[in-house]
C-alpha atoms as a PDB file:
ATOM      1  CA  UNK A   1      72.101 -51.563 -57.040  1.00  0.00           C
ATOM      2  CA  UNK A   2      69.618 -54.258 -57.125  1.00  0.00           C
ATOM      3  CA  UNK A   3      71.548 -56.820 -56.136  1.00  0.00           C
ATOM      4  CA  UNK A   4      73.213 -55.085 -53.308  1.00  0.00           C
ATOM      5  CA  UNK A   5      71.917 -57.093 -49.976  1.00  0.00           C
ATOM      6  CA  UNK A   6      73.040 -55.888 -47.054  1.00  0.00           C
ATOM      7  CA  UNK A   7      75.191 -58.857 -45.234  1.00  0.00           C
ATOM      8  CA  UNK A   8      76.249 -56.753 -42.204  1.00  0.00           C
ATOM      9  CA  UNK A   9      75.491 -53.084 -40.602  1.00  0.00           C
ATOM     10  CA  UNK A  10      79.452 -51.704 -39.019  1.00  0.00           C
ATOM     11  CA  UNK A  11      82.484 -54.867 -39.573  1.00  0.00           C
ATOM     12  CA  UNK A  12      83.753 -52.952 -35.915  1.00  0.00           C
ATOM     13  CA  UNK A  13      80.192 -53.771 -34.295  1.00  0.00           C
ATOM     14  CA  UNK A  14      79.687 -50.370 -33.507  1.00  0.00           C
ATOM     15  CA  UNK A  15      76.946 -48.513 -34.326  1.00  0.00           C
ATOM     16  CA  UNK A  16      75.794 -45.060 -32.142  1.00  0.00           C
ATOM     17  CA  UNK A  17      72.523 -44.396 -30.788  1.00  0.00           C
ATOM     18  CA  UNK A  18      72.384 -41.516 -29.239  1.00  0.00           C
ATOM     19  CA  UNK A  19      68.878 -40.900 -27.530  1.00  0.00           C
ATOM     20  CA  UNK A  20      67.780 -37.448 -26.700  1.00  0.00           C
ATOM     21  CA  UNK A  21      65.513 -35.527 -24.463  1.00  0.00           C
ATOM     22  CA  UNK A  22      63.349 -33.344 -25.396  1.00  0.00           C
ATOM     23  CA  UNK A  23      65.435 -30.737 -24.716  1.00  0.00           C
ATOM     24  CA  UNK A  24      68.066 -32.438 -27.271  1.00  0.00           C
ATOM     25  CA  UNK A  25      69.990 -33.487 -23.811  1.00  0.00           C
ATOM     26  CA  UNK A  26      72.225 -36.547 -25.255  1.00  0.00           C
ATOM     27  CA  UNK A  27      70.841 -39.337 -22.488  1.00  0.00           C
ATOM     28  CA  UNK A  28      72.656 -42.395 -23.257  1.00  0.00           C
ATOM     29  CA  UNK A  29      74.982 -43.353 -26.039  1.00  0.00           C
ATOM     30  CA  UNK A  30      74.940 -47.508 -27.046  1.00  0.00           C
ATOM     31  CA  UNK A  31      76.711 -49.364 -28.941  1.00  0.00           C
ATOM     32  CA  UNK A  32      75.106 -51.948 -30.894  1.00  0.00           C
ATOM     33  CA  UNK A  33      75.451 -54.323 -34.257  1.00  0.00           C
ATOM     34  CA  UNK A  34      73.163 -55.985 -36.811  1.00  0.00           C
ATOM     35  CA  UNK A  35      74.849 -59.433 -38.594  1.00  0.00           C
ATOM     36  CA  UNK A  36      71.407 -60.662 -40.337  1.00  0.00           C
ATOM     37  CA  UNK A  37      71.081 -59.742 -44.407  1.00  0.00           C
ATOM     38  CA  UNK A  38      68.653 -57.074 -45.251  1.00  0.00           C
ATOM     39  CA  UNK A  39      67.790 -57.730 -49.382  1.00  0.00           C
ATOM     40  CA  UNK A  40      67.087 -54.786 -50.826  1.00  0.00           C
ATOM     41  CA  UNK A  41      63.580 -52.862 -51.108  1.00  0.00           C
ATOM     42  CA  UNK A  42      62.887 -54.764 -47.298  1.00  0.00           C
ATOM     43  CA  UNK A  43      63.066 -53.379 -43.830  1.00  0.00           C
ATOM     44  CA  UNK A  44      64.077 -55.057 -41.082  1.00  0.00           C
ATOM     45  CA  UNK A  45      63.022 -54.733 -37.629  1.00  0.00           C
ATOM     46  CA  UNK A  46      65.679 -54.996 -34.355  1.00  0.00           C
ATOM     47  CA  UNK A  47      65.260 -55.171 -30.514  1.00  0.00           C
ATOM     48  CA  UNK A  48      67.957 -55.208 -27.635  1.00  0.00           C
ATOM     49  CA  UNK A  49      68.033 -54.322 -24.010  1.00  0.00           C
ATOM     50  CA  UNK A  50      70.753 -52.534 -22.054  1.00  0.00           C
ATOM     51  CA  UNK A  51      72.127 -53.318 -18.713  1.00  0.00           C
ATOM     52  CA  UNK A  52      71.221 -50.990 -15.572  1.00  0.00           C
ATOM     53  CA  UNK A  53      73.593 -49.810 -13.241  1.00  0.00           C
ATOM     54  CA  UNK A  54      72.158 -47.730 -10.795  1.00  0.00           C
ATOM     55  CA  UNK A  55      75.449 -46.161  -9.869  1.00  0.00           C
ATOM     56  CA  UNK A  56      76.093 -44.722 -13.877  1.00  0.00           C
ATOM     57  CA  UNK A  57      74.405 -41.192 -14.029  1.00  0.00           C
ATOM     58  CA  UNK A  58      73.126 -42.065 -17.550  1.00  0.00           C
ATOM     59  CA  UNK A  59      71.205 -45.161 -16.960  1.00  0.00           C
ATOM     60  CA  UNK A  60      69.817 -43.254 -14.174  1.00  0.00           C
ATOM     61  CA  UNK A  61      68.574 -40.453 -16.722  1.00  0.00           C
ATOM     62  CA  UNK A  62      67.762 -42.976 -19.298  1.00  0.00           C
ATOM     63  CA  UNK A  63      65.297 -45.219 -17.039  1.00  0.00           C
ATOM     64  CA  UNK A  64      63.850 -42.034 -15.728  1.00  0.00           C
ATOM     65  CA  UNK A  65      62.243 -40.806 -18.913  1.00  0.00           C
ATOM     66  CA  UNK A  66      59.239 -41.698 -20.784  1.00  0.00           C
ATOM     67  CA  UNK A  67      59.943 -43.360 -23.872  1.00  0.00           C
ATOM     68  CA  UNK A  68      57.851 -40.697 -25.961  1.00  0.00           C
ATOM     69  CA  UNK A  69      60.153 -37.918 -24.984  1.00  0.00           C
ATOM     70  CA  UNK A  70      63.024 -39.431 -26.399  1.00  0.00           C
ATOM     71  CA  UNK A  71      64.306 -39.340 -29.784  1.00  0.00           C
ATOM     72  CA  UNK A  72      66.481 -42.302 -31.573  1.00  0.00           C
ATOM     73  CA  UNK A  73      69.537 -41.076 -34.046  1.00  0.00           C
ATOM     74  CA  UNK A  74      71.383 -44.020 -35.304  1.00  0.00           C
ATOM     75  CA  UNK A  75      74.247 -43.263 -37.014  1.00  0.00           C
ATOM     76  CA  UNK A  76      76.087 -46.460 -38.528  1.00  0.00           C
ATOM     77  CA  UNK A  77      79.583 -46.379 -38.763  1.00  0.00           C
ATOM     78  CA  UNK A  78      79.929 -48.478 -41.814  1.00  0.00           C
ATOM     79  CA  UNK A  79      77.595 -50.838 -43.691  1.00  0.00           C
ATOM     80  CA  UNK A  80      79.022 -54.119 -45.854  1.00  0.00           C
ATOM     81  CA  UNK A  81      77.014 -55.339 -48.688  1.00  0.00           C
ATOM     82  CA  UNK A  82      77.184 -58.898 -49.930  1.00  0.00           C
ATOM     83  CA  UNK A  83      79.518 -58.725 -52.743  1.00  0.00           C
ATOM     84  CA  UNK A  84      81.778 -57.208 -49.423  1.00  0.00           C
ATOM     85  CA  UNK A  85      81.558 -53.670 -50.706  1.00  0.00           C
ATOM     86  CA  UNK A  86      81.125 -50.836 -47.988  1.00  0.00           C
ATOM     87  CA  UNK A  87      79.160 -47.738 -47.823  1.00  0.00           C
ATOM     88  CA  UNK A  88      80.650 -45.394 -45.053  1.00  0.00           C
END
């Protein structure tokens, strides 16, 4: 498994990250994608921003908490090694 880089995280581009409350009340859901390689035994490290629309009852929710009471689960949908194998 050494040589098994990771070239892309979901081929669809969708990956869930469903941010809760600390009352596990699901907040948001995004969808999101990572397209850089990740060799294997590294981390990598990913920011993105979200568009606000006052008049959707989750971004209201969302920019109303503090970031330390929410919680991140990120569940990818399907990861693609180099050699184009998949893990899903």
């Amino acid at each position: 498994m050494s040589d098994h880089h990771i070239k892309r995280i979901n081929e669809k581009s969708i990956e869930l990250i469903k941010e809760f409350d600390v009352q596990r009340k699901e907040v948001k859901q995004l969808s999101i994608s990572y397209d850089q390689i990740v060799k294997t035994g590294t981390t990598a490290k990913w920011s993105a921003t979200s568009d606000y629309n006052q008049f959707i009852d989750s971004d209201k929710a969302l920019k109303s908490k503090n970031i330390e009471d929410l919680k991140i689960q990120w569940i990818p949908e399907k990861i693609i090694f180099v050699d184009n194998s998949t893990l899903e």
